[in-house]
Protein backbone atom coordinates (compact mmCIF):
# COMPACT_ATOMS: atom_id res chain seq x y z
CA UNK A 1 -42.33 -42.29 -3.11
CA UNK A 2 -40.64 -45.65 -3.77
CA UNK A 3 -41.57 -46.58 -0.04
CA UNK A 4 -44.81 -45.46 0.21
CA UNK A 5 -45.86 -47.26 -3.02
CA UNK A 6 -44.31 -50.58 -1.46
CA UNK A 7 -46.02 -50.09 1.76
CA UNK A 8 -49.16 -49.50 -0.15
CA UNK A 9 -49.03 -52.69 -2.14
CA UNK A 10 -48.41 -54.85 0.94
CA UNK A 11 -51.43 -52.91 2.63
CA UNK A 12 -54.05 -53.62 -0.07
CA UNK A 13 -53.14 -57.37 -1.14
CA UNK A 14 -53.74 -58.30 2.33
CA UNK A 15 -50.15 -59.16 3.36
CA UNK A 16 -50.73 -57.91 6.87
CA UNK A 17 -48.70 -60.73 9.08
CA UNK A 18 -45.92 -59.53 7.03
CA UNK A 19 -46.73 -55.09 7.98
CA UNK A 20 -44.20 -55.28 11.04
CA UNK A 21 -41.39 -57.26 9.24
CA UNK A 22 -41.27 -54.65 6.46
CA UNK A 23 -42.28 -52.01 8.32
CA UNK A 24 -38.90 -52.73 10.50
CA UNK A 25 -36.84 -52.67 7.07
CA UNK A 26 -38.70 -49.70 5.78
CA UNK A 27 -37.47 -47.47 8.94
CA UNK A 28 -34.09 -49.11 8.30
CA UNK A 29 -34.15 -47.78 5.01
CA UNK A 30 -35.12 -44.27 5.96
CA UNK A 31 -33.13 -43.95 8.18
CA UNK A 32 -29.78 -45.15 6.19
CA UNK A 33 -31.10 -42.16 3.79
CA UNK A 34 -31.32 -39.39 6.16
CA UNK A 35 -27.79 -40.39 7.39
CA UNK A 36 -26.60 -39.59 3.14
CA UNK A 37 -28.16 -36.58 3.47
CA UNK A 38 -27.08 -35.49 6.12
CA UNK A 39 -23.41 -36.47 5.24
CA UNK A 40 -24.34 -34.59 1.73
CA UNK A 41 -25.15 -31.61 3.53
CA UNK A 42 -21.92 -31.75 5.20
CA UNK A 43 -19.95 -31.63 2.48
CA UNK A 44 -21.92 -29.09 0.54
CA UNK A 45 -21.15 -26.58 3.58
CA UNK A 46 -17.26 -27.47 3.75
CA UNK A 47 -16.98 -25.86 0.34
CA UNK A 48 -18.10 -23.07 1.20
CA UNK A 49 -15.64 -22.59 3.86
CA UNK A 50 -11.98 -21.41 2.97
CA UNK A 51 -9.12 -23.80 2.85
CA UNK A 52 -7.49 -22.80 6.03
CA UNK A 53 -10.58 -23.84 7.90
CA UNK A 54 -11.96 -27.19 8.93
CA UNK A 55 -15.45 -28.51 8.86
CA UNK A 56 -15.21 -27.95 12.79
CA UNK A 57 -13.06 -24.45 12.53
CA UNK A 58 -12.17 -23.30 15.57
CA UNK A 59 -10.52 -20.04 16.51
CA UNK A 60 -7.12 -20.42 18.36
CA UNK A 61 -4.03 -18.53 18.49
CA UNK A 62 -1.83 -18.78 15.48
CA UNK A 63 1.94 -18.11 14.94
CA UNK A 64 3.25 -15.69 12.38
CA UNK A 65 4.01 -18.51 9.33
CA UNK A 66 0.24 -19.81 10.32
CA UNK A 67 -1.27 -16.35 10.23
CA UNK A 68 0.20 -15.95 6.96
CA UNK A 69 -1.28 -18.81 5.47
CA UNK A 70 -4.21 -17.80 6.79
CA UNK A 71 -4.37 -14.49 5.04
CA UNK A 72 -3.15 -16.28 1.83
CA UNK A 73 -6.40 -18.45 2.59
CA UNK A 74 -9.07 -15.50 2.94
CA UNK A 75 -7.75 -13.79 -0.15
CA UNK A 76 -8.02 -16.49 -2.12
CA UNK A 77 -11.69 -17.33 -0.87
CA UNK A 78 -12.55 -13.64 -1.22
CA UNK A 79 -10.11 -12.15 -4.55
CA UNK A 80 -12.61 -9.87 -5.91
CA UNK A 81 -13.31 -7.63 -3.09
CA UNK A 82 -9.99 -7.57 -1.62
CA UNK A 83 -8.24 -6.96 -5.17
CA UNK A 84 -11.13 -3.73 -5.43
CA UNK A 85 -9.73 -2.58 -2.24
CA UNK A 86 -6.19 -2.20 -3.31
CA UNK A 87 -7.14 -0.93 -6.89
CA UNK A 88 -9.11 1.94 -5.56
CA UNK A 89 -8.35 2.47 -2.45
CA UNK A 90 -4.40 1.83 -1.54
CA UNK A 91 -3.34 2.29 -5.33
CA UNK A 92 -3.79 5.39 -5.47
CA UNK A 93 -2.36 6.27 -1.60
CA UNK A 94 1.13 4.36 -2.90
CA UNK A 95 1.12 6.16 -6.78
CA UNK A 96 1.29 9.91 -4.58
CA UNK A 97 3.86 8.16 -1.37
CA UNK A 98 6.33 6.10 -3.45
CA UNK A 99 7.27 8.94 -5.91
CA UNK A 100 7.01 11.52 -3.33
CA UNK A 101 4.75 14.09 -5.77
CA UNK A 102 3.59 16.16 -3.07
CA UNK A 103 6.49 16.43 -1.31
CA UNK A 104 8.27 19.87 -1.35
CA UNK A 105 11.90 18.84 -1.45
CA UNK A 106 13.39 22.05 0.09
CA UNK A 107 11.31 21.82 3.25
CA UNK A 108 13.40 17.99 3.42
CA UNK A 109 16.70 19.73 2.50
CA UNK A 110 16.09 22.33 5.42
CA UNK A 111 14.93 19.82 8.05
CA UNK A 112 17.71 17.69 6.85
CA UNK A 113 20.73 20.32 7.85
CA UNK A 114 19.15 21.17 10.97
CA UNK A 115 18.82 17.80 12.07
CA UNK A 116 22.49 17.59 10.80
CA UNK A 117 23.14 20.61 12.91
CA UNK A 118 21.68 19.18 16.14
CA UNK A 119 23.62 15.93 15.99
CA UNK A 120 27.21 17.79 15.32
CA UNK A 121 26.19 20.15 18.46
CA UNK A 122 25.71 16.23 20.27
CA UNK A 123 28.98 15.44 19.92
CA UNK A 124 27.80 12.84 17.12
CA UNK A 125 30.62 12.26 14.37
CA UNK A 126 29.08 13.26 10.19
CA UNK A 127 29.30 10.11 9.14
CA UNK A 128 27.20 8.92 6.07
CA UNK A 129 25.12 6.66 8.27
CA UNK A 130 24.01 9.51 9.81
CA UNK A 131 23.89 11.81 7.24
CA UNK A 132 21.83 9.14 5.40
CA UNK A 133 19.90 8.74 8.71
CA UNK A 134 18.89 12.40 8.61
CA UNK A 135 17.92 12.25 5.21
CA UNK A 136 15.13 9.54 6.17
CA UNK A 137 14.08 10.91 8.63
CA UNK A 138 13.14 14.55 7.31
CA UNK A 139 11.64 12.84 4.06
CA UNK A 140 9.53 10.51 6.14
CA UNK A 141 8.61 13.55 8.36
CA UNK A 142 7.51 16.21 5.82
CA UNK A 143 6.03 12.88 3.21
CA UNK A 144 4.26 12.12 6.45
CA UNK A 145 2.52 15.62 6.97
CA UNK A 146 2.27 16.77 3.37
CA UNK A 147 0.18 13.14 3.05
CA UNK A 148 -1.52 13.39 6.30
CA UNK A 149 -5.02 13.96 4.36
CA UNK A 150 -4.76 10.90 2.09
CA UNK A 151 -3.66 8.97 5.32
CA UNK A 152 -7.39 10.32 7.00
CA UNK A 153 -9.39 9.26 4.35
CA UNK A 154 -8.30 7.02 1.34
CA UNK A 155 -5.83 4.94 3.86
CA UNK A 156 -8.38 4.97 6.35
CA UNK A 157 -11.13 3.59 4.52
CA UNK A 158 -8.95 0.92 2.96
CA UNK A 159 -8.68 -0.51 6.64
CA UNK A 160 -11.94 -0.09 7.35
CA UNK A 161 -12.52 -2.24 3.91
CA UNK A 162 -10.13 -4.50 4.74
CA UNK A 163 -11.03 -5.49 8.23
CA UNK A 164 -15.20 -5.49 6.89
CA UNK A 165 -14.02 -8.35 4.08
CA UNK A 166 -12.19 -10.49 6.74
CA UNK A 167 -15.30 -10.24 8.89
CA UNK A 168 -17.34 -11.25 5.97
CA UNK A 169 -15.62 -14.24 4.55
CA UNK A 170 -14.89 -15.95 7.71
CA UNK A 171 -18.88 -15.47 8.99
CA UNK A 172 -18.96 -16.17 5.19
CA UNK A 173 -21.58 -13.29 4.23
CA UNK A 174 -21.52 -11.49 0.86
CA UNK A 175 -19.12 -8.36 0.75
CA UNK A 176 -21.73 -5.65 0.18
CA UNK A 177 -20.43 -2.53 -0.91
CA UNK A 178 -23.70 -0.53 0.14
CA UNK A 179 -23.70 -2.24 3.44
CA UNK A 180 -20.16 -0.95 4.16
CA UNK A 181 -20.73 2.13 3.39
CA UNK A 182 -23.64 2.07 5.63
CA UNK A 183 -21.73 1.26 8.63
CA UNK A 184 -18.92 3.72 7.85
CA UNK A 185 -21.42 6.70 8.06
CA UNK A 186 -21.83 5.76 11.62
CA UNK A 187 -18.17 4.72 12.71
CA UNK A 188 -16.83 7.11 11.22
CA UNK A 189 -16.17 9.94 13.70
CA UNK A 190 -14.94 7.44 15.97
CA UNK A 191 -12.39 5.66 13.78
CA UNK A 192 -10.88 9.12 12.61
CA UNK A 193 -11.08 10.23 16.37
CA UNK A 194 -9.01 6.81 17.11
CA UNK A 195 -6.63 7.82 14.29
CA UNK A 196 -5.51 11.13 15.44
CA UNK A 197 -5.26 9.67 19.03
CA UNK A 198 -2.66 7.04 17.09
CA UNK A 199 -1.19 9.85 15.41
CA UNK A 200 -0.35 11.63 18.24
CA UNK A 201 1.03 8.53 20.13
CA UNK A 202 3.79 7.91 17.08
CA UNK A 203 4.62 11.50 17.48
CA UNK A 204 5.17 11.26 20.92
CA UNK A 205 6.78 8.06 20.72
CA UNK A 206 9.72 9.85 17.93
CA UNK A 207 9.37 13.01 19.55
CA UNK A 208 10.51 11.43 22.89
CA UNK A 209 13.21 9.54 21.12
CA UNK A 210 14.79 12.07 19.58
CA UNK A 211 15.12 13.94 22.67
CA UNK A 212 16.41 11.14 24.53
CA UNK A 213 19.23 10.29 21.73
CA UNK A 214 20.11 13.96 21.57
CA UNK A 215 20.46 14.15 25.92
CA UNK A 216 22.73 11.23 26.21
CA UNK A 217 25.05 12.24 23.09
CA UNK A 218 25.17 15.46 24.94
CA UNK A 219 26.46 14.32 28.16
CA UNK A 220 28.97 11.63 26.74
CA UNK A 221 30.15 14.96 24.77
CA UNK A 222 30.25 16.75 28.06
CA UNK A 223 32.12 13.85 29.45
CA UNK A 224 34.92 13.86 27.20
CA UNK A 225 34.11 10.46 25.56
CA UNK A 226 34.96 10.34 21.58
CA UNK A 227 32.62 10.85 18.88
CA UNK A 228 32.76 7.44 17.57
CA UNK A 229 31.50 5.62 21.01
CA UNK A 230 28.80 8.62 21.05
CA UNK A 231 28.34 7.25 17.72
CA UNK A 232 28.16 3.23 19.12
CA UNK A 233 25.59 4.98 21.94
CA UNK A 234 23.51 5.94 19.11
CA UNK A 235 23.10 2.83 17.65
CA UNK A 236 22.49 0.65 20.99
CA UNK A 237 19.73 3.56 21.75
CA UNK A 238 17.85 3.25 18.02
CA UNK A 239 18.25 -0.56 17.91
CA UNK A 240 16.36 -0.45 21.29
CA UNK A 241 13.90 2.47 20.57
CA UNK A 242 13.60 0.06 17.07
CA UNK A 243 11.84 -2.50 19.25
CA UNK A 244 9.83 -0.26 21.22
CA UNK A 245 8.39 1.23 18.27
CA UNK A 246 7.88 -2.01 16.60
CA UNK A 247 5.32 -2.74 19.91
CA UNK A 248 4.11 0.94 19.25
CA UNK A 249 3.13 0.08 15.94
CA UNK A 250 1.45 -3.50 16.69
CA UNK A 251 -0.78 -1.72 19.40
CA UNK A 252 -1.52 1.09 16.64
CA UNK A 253 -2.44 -1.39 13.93
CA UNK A 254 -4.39 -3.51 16.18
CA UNK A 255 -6.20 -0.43 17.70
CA UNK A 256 -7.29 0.86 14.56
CA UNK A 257 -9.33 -3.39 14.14
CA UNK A 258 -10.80 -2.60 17.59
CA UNK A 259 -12.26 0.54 17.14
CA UNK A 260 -14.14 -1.30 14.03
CA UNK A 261 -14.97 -4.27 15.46
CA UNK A 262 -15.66 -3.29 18.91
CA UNK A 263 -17.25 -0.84 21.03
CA UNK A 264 -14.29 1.57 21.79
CA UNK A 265 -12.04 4.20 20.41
CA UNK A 266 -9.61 6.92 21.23
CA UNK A 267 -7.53 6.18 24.37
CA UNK A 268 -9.81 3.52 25.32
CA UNK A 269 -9.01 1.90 22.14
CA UNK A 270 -5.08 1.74 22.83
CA UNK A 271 -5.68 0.35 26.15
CA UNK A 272 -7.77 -2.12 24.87
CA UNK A 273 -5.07 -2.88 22.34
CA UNK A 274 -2.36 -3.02 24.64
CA UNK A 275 -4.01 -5.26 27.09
CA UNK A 276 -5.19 -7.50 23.75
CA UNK A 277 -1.73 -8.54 22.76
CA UNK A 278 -0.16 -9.27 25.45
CA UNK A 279 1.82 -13.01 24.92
CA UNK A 280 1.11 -12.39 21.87
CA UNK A 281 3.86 -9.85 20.87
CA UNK A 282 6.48 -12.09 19.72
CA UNK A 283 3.99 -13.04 16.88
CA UNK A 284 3.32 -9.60 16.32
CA UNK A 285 6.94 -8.42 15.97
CA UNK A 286 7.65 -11.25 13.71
CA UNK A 287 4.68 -9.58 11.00
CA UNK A 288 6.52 -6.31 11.62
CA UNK A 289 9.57 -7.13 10.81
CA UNK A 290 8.34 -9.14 7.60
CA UNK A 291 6.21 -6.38 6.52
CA UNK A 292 9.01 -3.50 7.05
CA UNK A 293 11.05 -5.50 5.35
CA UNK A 294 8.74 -6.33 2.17
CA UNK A 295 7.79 -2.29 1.87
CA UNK A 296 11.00 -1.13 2.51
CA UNK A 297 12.32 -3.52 -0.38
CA UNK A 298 9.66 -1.80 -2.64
CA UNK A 299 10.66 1.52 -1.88
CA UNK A 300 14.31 0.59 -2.31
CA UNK A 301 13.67 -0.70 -5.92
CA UNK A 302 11.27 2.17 -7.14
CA UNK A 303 14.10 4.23 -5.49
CA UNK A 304 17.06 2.71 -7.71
CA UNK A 305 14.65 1.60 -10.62
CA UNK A 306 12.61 4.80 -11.45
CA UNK A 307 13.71 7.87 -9.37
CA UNK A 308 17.64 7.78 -9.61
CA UNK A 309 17.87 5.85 -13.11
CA UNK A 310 21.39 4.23 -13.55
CA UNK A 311 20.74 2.12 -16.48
CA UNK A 312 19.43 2.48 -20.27
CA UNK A 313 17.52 4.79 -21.50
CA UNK A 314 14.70 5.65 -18.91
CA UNK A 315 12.27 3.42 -20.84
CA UNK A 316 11.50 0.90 -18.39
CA UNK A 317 9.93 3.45 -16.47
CA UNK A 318 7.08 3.01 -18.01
CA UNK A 319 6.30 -0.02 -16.67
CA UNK A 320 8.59 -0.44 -13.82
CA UNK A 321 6.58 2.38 -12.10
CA UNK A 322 3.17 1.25 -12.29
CA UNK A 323 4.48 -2.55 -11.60
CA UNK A 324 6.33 -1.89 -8.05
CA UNK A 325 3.41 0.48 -7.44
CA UNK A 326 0.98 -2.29 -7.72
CA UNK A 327 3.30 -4.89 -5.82
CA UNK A 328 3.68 -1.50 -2.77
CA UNK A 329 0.02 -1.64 -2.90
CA UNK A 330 -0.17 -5.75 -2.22
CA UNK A 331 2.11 -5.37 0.39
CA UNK A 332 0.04 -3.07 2.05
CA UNK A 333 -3.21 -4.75 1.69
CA UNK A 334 -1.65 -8.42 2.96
CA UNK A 335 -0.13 -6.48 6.17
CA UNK A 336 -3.52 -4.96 6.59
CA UNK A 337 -5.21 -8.40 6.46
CA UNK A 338 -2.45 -10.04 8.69
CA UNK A 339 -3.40 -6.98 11.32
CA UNK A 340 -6.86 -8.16 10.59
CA UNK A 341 -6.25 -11.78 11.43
CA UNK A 342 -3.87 -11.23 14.25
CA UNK A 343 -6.29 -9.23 16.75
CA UNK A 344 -8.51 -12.66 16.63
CA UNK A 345 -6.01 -14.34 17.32
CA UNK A 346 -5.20 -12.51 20.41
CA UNK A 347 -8.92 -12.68 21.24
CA UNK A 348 -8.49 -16.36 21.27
CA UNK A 349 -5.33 -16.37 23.24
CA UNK A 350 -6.66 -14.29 25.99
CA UNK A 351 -9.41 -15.32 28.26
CA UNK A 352 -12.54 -13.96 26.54
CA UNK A 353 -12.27 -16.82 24.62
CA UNK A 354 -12.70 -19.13 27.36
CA UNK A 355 -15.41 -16.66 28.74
CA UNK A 356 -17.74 -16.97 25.83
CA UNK A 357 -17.17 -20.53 25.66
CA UNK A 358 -18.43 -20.98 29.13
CA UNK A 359 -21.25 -18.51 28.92
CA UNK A 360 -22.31 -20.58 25.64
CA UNK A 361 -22.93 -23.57 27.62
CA UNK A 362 -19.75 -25.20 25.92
CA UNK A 363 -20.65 -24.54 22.59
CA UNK A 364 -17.69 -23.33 20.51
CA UNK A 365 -18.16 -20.55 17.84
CA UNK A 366 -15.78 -18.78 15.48
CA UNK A 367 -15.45 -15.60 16.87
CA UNK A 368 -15.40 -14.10 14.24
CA UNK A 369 -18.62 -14.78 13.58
CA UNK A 370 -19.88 -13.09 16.74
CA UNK A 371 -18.19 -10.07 15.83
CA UNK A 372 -20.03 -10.26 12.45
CA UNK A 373 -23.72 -10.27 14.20
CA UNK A 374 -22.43 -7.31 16.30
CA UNK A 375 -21.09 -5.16 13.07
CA UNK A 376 -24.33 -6.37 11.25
CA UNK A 377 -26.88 -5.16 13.49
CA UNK A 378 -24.32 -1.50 13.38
């Protein structure tokens, strides 16, 4: 207004030699004020974005430590929807796993002795590292059946949440609850159908294992050789099967973020999965190994600190309980988002990335955010 009053004033006291002069100024002027706002609109947008990101974000592949601190990032930018997840969907999955309620403890004590039976018969020596072995193993085995329908639905959905908030807050759209749900009606089917093709693969994977551990303890028996090298065999064979089944696991976790996010599932799925992470699965063993370790550190303590008491007088239970619950269930929900951050990650490390960048003329966009406008118009 300032500068169309001015240019008025000049105009009607006749001050016309003078027009271009301040005309040339005028111009000047507007354009020195376009350049603020555009440089105001810049920074409005950057706070919108989380802290991980620059104002020029770009997708690329990300180490473990930087993958972390990406997760940390999106949680922070998005804390009410992800801490909704874990209250009502993974808290109540970990209050039923960690104390084992629907476990029935003699079908564990019978599995238990004839898994105990099978490795004396393989020439393997009762030691209480196997003995203790044993004992995992049947409780994760029968836990793992008995909870088999929480795992399908509850569990399930949490993923599904947690991999539709990740989407959200990096294309930064509003978490809606009644959109989600939406989708889920229709992906459904084919996420449980991926699920139990997952499910079958880890039994397969254990299955084959076991038989494998139990044929060469047999023939070192048959050979003569002592029980404590068949003992030594055992432990070379599950610290390698350890690292298969770590890559088992990364293929199963990203799998289940495909069949979401893409246009796949079952078998198709896995392949996909398996093709996505390939020089990628040092980075993915690393966020393994730091989520076994974190969960297995919570089961250890509500283990020691509520089940098997050895201190006081059993108050503490009383909050101890509900608190390593609640730090199980955080656990869970910052491996989930790490799965969620690591499969576009691999995206950018393989060559779709460059693909879409050529097809886009040379225009780079967050990938993340074309996977958003596909799930959207789901």
């Amino acid at each position: 207004k300032n500068l169309h009053s001015i240019h008025h004033r000049f105009l009607s006291t006749g001050c016309r030699g003078k027009i271009r002069v301040y005309g040339c100024a005028i111009s000047c002027v507007a354009e020195t004020h376009l350049r603020i706002m555009d440089t105001n609109r810049e920074s409005n947008s950057q706070k919108f974005e989380i802290e991980s990101s620059s104002p020029d974000h770009q997708f690329h592949s990300m180490n473990a430590l930087e993958i972390l601190r990406e997760t940390v990032g999106i949680l922070r930018y998005n804390l009410v929807a992800f801490m909704l997840i874990a209250a009502f969907l993974i808290c109540p999955v970990s209050a039923i796993l960690l104390p084992n309620i629907l476990v029935d403890q003699s079908a564990v004590n019978s599995l238990t002795v004839r898994l105990l039976l099978l490795a004396k018969s393989s020439g393997l020596p009762l030691v209480p590292f196997v003995r203790n072995s044993c004992q995992k193993f049947s409780e994760t085995a029968v836990s793992s059946a008995t909870c088999f329908p929480l795992f399908v639905t509850l569990s399930l959905l949490s993923r599904a949440a947690v991999v539709y908030s990740v989407d959200c807050t990096y294309s930064r759209r509003k978490v809606a609850i009644s959109k989600f749900f939406v989708i889920m009606q229709r992906l459904w089917k084919r996420l449980v159908f991926t699920y139990l093709w997952i499910c079958f693969v880890i039994v397969v994977c254990l299955t084959s294992f076991c038989v494998f551990l139990v044929a060469v303890c047999s023939s070192f028996f048959v050979l003569g050789f002592s029980p404590d090298f068949n003992a030594y065999g055992a432990v070379l064979i599950g610290l390698g099967f350890s690292v298969v089944f770590a890559n088992v696991i990364i293929i199963c976790n990203t799998t289940i973020v495909i069949s979401i996010l893409e246009d796949v599932s079952g078998p198709l799925a896995l392949v996909r999965a398996n093709d996505l992470i390939k020089g990628q699965t040092q980075v993915g063993l690393l966020i393994f190994l730091g989520s076994t370790i974190g969960l297995t550190f919570m089961e250890g303590l509500f283990e020691h600190r509520v089940k098997s008491l050895s201190y006081g007088d059993g108050s503490s239970r009383v909050w101890e309980g509900p608190l390593l619950v609640v730090m199980y269930s955080f656990v869970v929900l910052i491996d989930t988002m790490m799965s969620a951050v690591f499969y576009f990650s691999c995206r950018s490390y393989s060559m779709e990335a460059v693909e879409a960048l050529e097809a886009s003329g040379g225009e780079t966009r967050p990938i993340l955010e074309t996977v958003g406008q596909h799930s959207s118009l789901l």
